[in-house]
Protein backbone atom coordinates (compact mmCIF):
# COMPACT_ATOMS: atom_id res chain seq x y z
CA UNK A 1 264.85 159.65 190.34
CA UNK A 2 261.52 159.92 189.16
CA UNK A 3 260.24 163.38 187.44
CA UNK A 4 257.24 164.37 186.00
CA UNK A 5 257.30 167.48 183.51
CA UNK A 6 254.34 169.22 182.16
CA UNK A 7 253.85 171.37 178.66
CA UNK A 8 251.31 172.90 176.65
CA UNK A 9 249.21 174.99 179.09
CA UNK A 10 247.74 178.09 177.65
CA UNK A 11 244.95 180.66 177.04
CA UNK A 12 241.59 179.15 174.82
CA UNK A 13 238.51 180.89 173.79
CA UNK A 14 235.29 178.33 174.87
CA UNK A 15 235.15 175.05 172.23
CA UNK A 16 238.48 175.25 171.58
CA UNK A 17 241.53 172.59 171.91
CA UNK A 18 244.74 172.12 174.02
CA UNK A 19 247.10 169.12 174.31
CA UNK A 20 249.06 169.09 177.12
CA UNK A 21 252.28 166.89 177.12
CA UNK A 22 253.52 164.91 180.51
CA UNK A 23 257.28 163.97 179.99
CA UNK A 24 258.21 161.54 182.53
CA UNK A 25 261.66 160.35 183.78
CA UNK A 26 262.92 157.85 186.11
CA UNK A 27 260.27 154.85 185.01
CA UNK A 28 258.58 153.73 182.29
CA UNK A 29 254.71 155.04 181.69
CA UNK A 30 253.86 152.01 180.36
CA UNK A 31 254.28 149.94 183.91
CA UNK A 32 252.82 152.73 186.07
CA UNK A 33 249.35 154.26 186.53
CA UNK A 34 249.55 157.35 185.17
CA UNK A 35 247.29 160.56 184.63
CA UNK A 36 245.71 164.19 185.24
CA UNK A 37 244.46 166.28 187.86
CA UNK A 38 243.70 169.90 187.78
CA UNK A 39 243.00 172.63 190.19
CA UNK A 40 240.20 174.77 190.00
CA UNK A 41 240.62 178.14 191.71
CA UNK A 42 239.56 177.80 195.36
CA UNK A 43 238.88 173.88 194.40
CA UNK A 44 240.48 171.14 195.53
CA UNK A 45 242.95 169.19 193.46
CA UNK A 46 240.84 166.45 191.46
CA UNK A 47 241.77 163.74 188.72
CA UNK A 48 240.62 164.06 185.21
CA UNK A 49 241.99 161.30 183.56
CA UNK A 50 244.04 158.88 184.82
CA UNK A 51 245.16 155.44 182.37
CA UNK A 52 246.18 152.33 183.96
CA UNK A 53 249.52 150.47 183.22
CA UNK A 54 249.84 149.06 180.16
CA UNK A 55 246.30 148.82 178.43
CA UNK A 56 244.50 148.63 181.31
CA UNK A 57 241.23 150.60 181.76
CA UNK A 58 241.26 154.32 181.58
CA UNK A 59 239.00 156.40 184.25
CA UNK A 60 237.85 159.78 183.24
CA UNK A 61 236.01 162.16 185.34
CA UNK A 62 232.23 162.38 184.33
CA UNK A 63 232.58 166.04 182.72
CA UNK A 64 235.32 165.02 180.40
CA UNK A 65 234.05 162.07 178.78
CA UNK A 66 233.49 162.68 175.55
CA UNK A 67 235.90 165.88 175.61
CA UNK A 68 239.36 164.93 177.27
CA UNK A 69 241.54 161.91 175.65
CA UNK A 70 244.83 160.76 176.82
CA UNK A 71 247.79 158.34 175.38
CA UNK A 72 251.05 156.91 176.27
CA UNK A 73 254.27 157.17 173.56
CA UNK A 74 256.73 154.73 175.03
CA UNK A 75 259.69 155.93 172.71
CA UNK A 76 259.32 159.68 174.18
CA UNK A 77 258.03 158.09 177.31
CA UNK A 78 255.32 160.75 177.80
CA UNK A 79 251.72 161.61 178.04
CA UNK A 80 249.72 163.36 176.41
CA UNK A 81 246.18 164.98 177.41
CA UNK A 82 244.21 166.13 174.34
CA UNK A 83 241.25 168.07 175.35
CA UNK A 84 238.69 169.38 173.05
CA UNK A 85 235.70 171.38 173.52
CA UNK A 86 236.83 172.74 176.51
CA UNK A 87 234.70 175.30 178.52
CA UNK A 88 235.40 177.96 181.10
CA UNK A 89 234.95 175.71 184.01
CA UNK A 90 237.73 173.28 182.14
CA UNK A 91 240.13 176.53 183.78
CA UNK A 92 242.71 175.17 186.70
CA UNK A 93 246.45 174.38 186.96
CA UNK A 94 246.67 170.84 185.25
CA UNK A 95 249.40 168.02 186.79
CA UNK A 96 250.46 165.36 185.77
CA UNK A 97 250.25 162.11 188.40
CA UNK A 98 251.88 158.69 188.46
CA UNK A 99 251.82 155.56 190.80
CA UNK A 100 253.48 152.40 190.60
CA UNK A 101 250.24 150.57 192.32
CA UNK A 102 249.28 150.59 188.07
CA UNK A 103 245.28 151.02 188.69
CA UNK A 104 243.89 154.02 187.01
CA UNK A 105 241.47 154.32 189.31
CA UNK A 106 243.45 154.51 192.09
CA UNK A 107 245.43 157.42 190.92
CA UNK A 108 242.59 159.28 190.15
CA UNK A 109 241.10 158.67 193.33
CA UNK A 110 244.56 160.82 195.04
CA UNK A 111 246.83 157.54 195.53
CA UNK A 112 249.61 159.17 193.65
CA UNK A 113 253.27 158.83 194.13
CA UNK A 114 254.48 161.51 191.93
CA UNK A 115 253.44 164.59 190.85
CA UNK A 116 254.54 167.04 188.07
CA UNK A 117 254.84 171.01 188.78
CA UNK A 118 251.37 171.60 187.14
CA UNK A 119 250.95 173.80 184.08
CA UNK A 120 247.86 176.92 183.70
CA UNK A 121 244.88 176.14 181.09
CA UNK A 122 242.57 179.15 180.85
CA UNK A 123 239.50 178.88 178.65
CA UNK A 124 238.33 182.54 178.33
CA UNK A 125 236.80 184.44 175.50
């Protein structure tokens, strides 16, 4: 059964850093697109950062680049998101996303199988 478990979410001031943590079960990150939305209050759900399988190309949402970096641990069999610099509008519920389709792109574009429970960032002074 796959499962996808976020960690990390939290309160920031502005410029400040947060790694989130995506612990996945029931396949192996390596073989499956895999990646982050968030949720903006009365937003839409949109991706971030999704990384396609194995080292594949990774597609990051304009306003991020620069910012936002992601990697896969095969041993743990997680991902993390590292995000730096983050600014107010960087505030939503964050989930974690996976596909077996592999493209980054893909995922981030909504083709997502599986979806984690989402986790609160808040950048706030």
């Amino acid at each position: 059964q796959v499962q996808l478990v976020e960690s990390g979410g939290g309160l920031v001031q502005p410029g400040g850093s947060l790694r989130l943590s995506c612990s996945a079960s029931g396949f192996s990150v390596d073989h499956y697109a895999i990646g982050w939305f968030r949720q903006a209050p009365g937003k839409k759900r949109e991706g971030v950062l999704c990384l396609s399988s194995g080292n594949g190309h990774t597609y990051y949402q304009n306003p991020v680049k620069g910012r936002f970096t992601a990697s896969r641990d095969s041993t743990d069999n997680t991902v993390t998101l590292q995000m730096n610099d983050l600014k107010p509008e960087d505030t939503g519920t964050y989930y974690c996303a996976a596909d077996s389709n592999g493209v980054g792109f893909l995922l981030c574009g909504g083709k997502a199988g599986y979806w984690g429970q989402g986790t609160q960032v808040t950048v706030s002074s």
